[in-house]
Protein backbone atom coordinates (compact mmCIF):
# COMPACT_ATOMS: atom_id res chain seq x y z
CA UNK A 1 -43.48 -4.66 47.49
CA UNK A 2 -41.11 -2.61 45.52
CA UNK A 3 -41.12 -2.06 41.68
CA UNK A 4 -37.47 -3.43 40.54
CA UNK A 5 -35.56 -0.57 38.35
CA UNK A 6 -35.38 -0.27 34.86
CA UNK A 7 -32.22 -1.24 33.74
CA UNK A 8 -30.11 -0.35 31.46
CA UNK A 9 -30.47 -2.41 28.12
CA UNK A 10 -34.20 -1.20 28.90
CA UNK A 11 -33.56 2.43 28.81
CA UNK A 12 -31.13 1.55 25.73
CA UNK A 13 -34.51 -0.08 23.93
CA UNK A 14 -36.43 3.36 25.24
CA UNK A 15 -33.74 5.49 23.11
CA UNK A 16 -33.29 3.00 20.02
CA UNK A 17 -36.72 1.91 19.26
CA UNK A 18 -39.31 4.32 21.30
CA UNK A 19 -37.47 7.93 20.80
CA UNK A 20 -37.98 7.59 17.00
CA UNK A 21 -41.29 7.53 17.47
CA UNK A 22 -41.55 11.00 19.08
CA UNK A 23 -42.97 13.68 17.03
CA UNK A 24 -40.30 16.44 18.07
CA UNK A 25 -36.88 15.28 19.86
CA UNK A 26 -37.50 17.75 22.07
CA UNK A 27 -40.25 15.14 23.75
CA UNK A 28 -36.74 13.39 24.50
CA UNK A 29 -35.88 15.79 26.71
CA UNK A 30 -39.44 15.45 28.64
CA UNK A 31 -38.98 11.55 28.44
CA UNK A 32 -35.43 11.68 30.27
CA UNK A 33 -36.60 13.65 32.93
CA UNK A 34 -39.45 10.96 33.74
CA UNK A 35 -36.99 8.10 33.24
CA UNK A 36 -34.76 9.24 35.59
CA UNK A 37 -37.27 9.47 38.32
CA UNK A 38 -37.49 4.98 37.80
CA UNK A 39 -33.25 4.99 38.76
CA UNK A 40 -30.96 7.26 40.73
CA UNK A 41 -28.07 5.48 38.31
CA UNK A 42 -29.93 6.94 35.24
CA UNK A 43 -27.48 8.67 32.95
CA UNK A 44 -29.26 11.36 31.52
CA UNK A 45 -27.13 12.95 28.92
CA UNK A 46 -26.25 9.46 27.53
CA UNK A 47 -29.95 8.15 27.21
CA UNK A 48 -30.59 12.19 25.80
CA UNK A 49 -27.83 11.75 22.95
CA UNK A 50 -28.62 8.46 21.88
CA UNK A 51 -32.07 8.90 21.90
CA UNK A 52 -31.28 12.33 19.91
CA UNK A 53 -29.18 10.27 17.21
CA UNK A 54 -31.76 7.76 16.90
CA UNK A 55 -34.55 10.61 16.32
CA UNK A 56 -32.30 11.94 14.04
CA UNK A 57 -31.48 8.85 11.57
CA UNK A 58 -35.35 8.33 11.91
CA UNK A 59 -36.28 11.46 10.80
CA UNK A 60 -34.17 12.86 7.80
CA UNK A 61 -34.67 15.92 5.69
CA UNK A 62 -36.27 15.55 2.86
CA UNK A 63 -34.98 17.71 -0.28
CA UNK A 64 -37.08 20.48 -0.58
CA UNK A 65 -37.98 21.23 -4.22
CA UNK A 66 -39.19 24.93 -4.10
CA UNK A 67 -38.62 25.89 -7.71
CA UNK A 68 -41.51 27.75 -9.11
CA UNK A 69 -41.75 26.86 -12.74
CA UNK A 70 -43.31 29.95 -14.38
């Protein structure tokens, strides 16, 4: 019996709502690799820049207040 591929409004879910979650976007990177082992169709670089933008918007700088009152 053979697993049946991920497809692609799954690995679009993966990048939207699981790639947030990472602590570094760098863990992206790690995650694409294993992802594209489930799909010889799997479009890396797509799947690593949305998941990237979706990190991104999840995970904004905060203003950094380093005045030293005296």
């Amino acid at each position: 019996m053979t697993m049946p591929l991920m497809q692609q409004r799954h690995f679009e879910y993966l990048a939207d709502k699981v790639a947030p979650l990472l602590p570094w976007p760098t863990a992206i990177l790690t995650m694409a690799d294993d992802l594209a082992a489930t799909n010889p169709r799997f479009k890396k670089q797509k799947f690593i820049e949305r998941a990237t933008a979706a990190w991104e918007a999840a995970h904004q700088p905060q203003d950094l207040n380093d005045d030293i009152p005296y």
